[in-house]
C-alpha atoms as a PDB file:
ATOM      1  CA  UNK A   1       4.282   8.131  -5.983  1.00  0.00           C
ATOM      2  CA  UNK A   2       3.972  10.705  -8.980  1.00  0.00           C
ATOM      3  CA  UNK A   3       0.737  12.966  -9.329  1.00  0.00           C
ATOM      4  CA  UNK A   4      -1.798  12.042 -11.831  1.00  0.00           C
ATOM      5  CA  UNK A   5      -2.902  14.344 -14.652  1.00  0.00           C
ATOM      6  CA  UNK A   6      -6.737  15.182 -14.894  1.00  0.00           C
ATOM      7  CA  UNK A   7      -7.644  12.238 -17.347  1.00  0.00           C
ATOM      8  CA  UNK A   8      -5.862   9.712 -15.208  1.00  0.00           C
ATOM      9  CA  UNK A   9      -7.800  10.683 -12.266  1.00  0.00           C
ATOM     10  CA  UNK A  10     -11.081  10.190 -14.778  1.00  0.00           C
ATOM     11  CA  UNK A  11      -9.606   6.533 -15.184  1.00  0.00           C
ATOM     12  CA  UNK A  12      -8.576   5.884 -11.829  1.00  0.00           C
ATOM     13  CA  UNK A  13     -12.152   7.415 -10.303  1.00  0.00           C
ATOM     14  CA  UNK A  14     -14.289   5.282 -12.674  1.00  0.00           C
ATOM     15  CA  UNK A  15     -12.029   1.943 -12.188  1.00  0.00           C
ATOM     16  CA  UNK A  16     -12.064   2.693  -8.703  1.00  0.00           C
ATOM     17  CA  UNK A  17     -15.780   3.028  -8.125  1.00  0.00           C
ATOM     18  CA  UNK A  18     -16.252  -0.285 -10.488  1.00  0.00           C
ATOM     19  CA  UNK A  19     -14.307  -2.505  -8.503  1.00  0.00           C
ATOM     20  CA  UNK A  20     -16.275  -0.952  -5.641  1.00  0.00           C
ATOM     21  CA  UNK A  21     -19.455  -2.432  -6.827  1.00  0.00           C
ATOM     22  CA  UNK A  22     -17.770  -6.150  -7.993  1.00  0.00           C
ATOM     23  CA  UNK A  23     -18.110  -4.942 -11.611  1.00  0.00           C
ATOM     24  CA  UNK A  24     -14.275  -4.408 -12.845  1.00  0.00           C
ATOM     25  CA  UNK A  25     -14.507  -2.869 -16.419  1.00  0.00           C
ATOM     26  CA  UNK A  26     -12.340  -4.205 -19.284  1.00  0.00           C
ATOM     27  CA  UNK A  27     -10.302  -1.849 -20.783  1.00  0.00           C
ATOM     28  CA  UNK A  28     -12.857  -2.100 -24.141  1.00  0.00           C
ATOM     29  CA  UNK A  29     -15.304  -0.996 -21.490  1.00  0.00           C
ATOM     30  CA  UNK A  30     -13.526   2.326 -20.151  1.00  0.00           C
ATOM     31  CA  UNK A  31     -13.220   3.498 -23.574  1.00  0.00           C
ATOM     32  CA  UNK A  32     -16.270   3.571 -24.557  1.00  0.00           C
ATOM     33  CA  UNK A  33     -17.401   5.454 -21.155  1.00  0.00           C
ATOM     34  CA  UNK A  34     -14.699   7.621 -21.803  1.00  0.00           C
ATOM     35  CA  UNK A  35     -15.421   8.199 -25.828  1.00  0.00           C
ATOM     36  CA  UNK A  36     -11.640   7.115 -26.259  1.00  0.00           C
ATOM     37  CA  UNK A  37      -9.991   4.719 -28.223  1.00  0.00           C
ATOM     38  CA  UNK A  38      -8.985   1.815 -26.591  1.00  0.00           C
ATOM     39  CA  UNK A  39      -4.898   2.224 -27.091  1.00  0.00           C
ATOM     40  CA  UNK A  40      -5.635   5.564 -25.508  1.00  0.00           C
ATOM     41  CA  UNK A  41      -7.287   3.664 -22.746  1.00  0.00           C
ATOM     42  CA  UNK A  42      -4.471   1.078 -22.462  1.00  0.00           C
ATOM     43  CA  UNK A  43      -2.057   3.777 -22.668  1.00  0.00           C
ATOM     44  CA  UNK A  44      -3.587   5.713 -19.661  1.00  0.00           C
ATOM     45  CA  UNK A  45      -4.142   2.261 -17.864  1.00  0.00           C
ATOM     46  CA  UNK A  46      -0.377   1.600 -18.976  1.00  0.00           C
ATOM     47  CA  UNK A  47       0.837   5.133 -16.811  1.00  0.00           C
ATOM     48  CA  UNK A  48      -1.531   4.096 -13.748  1.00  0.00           C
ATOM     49  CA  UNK A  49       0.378   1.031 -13.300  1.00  0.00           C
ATOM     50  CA  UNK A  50       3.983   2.401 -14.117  1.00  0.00           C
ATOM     51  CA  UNK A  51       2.754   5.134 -11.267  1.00  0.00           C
ATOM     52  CA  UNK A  52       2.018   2.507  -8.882  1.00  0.00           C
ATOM     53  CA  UNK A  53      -1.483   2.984  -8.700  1.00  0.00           C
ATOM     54  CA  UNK A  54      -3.382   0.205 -10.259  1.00  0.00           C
ATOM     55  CA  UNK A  55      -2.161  -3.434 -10.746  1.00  0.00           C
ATOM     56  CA  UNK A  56      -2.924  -6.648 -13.410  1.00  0.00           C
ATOM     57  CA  UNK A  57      -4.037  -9.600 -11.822  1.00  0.00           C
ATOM     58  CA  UNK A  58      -4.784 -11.424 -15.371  1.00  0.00           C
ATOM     59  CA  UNK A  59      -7.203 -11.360 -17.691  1.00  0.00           C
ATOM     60  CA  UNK A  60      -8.770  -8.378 -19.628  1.00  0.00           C
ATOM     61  CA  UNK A  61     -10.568  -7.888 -16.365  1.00  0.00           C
ATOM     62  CA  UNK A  62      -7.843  -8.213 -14.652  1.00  0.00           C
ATOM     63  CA  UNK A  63      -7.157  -4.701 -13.194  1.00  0.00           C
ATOM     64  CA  UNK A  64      -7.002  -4.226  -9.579  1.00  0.00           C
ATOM     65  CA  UNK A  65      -6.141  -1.089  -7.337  1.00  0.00           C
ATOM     66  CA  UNK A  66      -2.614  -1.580  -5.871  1.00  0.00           C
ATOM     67  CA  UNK A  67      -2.035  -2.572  -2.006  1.00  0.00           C
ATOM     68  CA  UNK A  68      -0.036   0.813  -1.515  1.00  0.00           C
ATOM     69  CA  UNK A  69      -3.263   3.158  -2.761  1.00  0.00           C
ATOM     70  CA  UNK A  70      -5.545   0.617  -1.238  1.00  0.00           C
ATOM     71  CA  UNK A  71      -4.154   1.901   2.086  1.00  0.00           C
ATOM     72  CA  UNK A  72      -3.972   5.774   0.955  1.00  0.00           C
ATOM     73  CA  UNK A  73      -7.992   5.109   0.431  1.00  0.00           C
ATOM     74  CA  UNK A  74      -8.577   3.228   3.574  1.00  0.00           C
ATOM     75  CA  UNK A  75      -6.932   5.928   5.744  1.00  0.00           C
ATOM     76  CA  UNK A  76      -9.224   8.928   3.839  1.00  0.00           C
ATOM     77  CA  UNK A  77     -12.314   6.963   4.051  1.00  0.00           C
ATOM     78  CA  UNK A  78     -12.925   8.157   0.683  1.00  0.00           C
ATOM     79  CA  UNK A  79     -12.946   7.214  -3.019  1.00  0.00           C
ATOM     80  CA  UNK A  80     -13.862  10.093  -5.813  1.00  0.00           C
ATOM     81  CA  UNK A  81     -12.402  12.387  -8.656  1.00  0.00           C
ATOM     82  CA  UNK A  82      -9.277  14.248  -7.499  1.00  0.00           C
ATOM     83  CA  UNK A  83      -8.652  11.389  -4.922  1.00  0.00           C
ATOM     84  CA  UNK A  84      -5.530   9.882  -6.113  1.00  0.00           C
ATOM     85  CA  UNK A  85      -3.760  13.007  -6.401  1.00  0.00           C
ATOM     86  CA  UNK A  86      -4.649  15.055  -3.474  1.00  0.00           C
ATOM     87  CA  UNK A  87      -3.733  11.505  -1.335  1.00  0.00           C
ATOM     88  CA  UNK A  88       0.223  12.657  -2.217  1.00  0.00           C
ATOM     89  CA  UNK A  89      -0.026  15.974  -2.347  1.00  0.00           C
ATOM     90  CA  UNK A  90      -0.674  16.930   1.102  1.00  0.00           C
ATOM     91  CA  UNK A  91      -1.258  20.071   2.837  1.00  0.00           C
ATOM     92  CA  UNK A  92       0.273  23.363   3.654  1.00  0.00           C
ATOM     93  CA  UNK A  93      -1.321  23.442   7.076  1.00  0.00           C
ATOM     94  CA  UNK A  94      -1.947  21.006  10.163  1.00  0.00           C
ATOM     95  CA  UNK A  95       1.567  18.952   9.289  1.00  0.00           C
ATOM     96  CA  UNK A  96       1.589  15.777  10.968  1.00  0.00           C
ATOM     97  CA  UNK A  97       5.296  14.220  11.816  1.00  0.00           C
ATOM     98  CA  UNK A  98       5.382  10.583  12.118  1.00  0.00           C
ATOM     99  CA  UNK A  99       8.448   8.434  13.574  1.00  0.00           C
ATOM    100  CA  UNK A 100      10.480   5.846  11.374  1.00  0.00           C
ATOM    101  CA  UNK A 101      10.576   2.994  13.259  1.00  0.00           C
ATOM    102  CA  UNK A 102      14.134   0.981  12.519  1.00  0.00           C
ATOM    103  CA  UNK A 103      15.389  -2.006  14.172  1.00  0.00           C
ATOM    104  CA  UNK A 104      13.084  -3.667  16.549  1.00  0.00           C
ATOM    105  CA  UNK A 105      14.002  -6.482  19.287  1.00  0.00           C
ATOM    106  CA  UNK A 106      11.305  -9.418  19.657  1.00  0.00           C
ATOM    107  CA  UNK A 107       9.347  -7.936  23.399  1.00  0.00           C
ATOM    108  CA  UNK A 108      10.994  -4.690  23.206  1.00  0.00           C
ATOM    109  CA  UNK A 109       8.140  -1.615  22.525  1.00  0.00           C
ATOM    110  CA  UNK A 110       8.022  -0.604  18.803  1.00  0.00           C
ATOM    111  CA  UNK A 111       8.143   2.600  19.897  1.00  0.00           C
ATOM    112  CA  UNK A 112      11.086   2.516  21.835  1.00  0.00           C
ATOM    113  CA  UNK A 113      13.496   5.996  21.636  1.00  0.00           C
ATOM    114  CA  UNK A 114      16.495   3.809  20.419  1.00  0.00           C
ATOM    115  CA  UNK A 115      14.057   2.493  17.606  1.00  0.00           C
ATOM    116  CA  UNK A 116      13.227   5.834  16.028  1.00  0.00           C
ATOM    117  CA  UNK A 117      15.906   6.010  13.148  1.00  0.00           C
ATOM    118  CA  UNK A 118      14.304   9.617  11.990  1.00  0.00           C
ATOM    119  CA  UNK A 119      10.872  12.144  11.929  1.00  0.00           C
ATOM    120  CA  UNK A 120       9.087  12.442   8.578  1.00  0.00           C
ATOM    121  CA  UNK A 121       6.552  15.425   7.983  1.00  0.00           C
ATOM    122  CA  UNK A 122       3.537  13.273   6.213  1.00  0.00           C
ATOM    123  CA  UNK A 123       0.718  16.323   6.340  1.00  0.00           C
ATOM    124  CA  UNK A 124      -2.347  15.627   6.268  1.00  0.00           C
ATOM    125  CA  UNK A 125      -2.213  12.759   3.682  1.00  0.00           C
ATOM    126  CA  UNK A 126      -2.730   9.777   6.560  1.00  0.00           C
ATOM    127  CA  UNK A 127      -5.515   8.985   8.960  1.00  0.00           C
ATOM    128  CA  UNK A 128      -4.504   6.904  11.749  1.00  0.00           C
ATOM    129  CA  UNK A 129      -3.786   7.228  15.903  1.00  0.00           C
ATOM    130  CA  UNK A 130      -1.328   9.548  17.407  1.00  0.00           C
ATOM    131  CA  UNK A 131       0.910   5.943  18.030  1.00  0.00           C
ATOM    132  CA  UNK A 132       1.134   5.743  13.787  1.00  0.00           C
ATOM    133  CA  UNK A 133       4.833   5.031  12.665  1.00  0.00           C
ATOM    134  CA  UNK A 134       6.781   4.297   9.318  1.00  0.00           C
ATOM    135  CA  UNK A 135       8.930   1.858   8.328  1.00  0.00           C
ATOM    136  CA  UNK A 136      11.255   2.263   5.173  1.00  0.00           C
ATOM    137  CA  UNK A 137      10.842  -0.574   2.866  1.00  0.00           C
ATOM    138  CA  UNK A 138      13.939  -2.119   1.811  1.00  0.00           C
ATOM    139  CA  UNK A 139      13.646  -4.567  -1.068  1.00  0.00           C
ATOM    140  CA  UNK A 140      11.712  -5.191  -4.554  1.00  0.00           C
ATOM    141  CA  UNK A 141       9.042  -8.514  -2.450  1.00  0.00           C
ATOM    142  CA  UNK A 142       6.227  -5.869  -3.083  1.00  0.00           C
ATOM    143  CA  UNK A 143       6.524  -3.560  -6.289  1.00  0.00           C
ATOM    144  CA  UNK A 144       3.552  -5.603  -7.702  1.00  0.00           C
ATOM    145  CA  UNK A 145       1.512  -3.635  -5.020  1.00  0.00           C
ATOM    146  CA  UNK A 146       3.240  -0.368  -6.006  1.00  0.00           C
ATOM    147  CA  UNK A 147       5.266  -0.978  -2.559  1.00  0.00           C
ATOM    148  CA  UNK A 148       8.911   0.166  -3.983  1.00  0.00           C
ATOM    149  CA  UNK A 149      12.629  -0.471  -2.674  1.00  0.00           C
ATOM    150  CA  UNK A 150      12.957   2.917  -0.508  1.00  0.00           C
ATOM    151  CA  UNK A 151       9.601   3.890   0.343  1.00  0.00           C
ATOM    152  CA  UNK A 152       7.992   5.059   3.550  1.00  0.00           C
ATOM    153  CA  UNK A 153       4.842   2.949   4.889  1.00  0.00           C
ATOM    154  CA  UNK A 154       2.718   4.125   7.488  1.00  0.00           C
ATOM    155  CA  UNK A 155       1.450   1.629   9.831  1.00  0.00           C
ATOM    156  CA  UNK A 156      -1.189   1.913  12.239  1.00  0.00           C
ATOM    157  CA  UNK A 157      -0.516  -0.598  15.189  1.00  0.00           C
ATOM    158  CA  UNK A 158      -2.285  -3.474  16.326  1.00  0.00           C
ATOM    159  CA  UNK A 159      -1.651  -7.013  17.585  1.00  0.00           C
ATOM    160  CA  UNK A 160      -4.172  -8.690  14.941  1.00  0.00           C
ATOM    161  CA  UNK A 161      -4.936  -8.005  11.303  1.00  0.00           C
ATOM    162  CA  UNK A 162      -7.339  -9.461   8.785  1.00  0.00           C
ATOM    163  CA  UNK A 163      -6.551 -12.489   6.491  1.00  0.00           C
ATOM    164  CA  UNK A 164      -5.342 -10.597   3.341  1.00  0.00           C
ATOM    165  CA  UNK A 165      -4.529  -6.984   4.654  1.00  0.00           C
ATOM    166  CA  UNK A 166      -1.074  -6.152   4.069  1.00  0.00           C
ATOM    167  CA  UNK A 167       0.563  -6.090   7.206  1.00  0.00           C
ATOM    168  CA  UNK A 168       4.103  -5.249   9.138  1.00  0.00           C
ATOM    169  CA  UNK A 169       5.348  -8.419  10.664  1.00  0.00           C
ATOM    170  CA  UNK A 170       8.386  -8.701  13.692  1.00  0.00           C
ATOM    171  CA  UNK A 171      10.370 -11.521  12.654  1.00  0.00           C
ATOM    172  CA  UNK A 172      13.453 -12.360  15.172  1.00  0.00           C
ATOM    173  CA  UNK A 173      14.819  -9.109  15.224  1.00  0.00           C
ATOM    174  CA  UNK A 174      13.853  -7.359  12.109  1.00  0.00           C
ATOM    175  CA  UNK A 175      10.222  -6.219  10.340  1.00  0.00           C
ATOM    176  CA  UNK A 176       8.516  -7.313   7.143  1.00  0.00           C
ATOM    177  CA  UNK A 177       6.025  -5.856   4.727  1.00  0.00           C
ATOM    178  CA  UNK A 178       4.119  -8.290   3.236  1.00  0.00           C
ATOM    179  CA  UNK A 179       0.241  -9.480   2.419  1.00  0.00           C
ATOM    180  CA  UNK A 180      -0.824 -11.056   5.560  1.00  0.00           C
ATOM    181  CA  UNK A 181      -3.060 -14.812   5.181  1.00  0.00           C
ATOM    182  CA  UNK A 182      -4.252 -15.866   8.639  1.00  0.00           C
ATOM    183  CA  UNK A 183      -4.966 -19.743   7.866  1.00  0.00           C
ATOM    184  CA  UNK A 184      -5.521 -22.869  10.678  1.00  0.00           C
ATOM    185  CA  UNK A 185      -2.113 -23.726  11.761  1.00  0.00           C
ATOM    186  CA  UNK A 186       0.090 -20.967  10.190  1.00  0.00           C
ATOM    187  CA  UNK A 187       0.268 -17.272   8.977  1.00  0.00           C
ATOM    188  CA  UNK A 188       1.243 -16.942   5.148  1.00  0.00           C
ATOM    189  CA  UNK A 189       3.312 -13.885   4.168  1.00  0.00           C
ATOM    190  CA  UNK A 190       2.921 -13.490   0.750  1.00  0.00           C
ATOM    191  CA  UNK A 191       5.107 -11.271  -1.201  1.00  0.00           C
ATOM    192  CA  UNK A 192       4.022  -8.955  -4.731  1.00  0.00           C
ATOM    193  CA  UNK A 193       6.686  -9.695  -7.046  1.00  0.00           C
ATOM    194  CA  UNK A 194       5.707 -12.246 -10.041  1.00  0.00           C
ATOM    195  CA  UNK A 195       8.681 -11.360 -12.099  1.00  0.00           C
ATOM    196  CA  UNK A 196      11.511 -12.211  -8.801  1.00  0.00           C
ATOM    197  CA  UNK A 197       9.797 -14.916  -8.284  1.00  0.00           C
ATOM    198  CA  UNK A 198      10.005 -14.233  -4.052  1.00  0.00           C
ATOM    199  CA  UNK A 199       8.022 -16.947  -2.260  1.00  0.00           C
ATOM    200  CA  UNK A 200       5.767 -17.188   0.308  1.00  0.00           C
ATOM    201  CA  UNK A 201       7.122 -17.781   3.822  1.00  0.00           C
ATOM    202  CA  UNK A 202       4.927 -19.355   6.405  1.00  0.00           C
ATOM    203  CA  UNK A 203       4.844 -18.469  10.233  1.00  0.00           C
ATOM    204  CA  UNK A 204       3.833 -20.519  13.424  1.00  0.00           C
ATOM    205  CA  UNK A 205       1.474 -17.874  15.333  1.00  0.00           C
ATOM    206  CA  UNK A 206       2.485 -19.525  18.659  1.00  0.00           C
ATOM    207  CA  UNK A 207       6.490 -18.498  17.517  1.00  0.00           C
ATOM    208  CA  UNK A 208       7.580 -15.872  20.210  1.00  0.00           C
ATOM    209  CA  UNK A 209       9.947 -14.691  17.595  1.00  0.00           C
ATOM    210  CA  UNK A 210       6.858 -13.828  15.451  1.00  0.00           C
ATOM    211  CA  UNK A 211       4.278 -10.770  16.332  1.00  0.00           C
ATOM    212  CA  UNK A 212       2.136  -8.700  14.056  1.00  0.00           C
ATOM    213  CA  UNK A 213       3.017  -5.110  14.713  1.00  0.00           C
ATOM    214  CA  UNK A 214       0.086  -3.507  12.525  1.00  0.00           C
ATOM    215  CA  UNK A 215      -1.254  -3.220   9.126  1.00  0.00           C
ATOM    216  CA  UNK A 216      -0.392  -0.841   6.370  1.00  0.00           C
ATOM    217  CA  UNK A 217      -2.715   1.848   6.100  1.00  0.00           C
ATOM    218  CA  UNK A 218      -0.207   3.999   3.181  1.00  0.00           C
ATOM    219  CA  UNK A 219       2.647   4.236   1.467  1.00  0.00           C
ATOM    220  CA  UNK A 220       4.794   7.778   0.724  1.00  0.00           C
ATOM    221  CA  UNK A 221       7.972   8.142  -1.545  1.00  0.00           C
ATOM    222  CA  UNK A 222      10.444  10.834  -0.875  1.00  0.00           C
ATOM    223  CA  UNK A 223      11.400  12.840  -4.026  1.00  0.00           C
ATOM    224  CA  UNK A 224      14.974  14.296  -3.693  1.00  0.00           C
END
């Protein structure tokens, strides 16, 4: 995920705190606050989304924060000016090297020695347990979340989540990043990708092929 310049921390901050309060702001709305026009807003809006930051759910109220800084938030415990940036950025001091979790065998222990494909230094940037792992996304299901082919989640693990968290799921022998719905008879994984058209694909929670290995609580990119 790319750094944001000064201004699109300003936009960011106040949409942020807005949807805090159940008050998103139209786009008319920010531009006045900010003394801008509104292309200028819609243009900063416009580099928030292509940076993975913010997403449209429809309507000219429609922005939302995406599921990938969502988590960066919820693991700082913290929402203010300067916060989407120094989320990436990390620190020169107290590094903090996480395990990427590959392959995983239904009953077998996520975090397994044979599992552990690689070590990735993540900093500071993530709050979580010292039993926090990463799985490498493969696949476009969640790019409307800013959730990209490639990318590095950090999960913190536990064996329940909350309808609508997005979660890592064991399914048979391989694991799956979606937006977890906890409903009567079923669990709903949705996936974040409007334009591929991916569908949602609905569990049994009795299947012993099926187990909720944690939720998402970030999202990291490598830059080469």
């Amino acid at each position: 995920m790319e750094e944001l310049t000064a201004r699109q921390e300003d936009v960011l901050g106040c949409l942020a705190e807005r949807l805090r309060v159940g008050r998103p702001p139209s786009e008319r709305e920010m531009a006045e606050h900010f003394g801008l026009s509104q292309n200028a807003i819609h243009q900063l809006v416009g580099y928030l989304i292509k940076k993975g930051y913010v997403v449209k759910a429809g309507g000219h109220r429609g922005l939302r924060l995406s599921g990938a800084y969502e988590a960066v938030l919820a693991g700082q415990g913290s929402v203010g000016k300067g916060a989407a940036g120094e989320a990436w950025r990390g620190s020169s001091v107290g590094r903090r090297v996480l395990p990427v979790v590959g392959r995983v065998a239904a009953g077998e222990p996520i975090l397994a020695e044979e599992h552990i494909e690689d070590y990735v230094d993540v900093g500071e940037m993530f709050g979580g347990g010292d039993d926090s792992f990463l799985v490498r996304v493969v696949g476009e299901s969640m790019v409307d979340e800013g959730i990209m082919d490639g990318d590095y989640v950090v999960v913190r693990p536990q064996p329940t989540i909350e309808s609508g968290q997005i979660g890592v799921v064991l399914l048979d022998d391989s694991v799956t990043v979606k937006r977890v719905f906890i409903q009567s008879r079923r669990i709903a994984l949705k996936p974040a990708n409007e334009r591929a058209g991916y569908r949602t694909k609905y569990v049994r929670p009795d299947d012993s092929d099926v187990r909720i290995i944690g939720r998402v609580v970030g999202c990291m990119r490598r830059v080469s």
